[in-house]
C-alpha atoms as a PDB file:
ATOM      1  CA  UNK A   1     125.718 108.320  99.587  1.00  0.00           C
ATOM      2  CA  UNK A   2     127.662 111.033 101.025  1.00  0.00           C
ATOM      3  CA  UNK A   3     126.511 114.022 103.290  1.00  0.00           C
ATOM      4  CA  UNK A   4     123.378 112.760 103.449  1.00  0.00           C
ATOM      5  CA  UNK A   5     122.638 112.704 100.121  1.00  0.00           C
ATOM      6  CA  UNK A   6     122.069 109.892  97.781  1.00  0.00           C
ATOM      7  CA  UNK A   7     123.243 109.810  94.026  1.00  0.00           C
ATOM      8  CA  UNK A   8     121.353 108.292  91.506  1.00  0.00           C
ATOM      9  CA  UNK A   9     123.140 107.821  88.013  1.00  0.00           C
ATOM     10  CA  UNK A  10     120.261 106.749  85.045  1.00  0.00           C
ATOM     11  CA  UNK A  11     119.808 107.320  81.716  1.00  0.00           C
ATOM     12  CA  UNK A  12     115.980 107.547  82.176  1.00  0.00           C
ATOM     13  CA  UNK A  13     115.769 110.440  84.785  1.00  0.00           C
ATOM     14  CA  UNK A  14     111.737 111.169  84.119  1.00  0.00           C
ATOM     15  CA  UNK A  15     111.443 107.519  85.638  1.00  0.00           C
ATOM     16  CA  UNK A  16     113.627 108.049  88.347  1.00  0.00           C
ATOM     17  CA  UNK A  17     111.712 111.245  89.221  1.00  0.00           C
ATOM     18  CA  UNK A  18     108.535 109.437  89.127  1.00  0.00           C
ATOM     19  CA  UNK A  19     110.164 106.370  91.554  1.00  0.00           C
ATOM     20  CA  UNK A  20     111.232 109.126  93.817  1.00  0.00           C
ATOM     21  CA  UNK A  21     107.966 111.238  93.775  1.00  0.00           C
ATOM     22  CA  UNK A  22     106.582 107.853  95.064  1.00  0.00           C
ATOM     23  CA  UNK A  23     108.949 106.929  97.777  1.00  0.00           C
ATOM     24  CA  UNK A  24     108.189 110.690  99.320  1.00  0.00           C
ATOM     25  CA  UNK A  25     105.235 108.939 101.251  1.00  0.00           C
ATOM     26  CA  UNK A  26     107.313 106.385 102.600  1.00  0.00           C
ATOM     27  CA  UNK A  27     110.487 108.391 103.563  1.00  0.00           C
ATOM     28  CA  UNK A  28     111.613 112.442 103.553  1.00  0.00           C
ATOM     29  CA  UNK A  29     113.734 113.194 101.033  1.00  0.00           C
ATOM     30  CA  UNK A  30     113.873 115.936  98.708  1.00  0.00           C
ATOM     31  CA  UNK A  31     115.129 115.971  95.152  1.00  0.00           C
ATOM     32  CA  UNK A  32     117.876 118.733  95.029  1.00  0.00           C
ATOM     33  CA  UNK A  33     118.902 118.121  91.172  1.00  0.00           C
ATOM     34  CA  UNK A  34     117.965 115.948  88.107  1.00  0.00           C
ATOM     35  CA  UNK A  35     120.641 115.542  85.120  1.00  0.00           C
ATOM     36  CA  UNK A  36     120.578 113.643  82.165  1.00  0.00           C
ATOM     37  CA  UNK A  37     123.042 110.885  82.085  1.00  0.00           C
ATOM     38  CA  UNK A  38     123.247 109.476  78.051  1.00  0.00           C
ATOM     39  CA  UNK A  39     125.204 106.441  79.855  1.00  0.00           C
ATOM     40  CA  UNK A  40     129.012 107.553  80.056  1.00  0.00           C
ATOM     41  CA  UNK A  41     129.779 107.781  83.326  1.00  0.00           C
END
């Protein structure tokens, strides 16, 4: 978390999408940017 913006790191980002879609009724956020991550970080 930094600036006010939280990083998620997955290597199943349609899932995360749909957790986040979700957790838009409970909280504002917005998603700013969705990448791919094949698990090398």
């Amino acid at each position: 978390y930094e600036d006010g913006i939280l990083r998620i790191i997955t290597p199943f980002p349609k899932e995360a999408i749909e957790l986040l879609e979700g957790c838009k009724e409970m909280v504002d956020l917005e998603i700013i940017d969705v990448r791919e991550n094949p698990g090398e970080a």
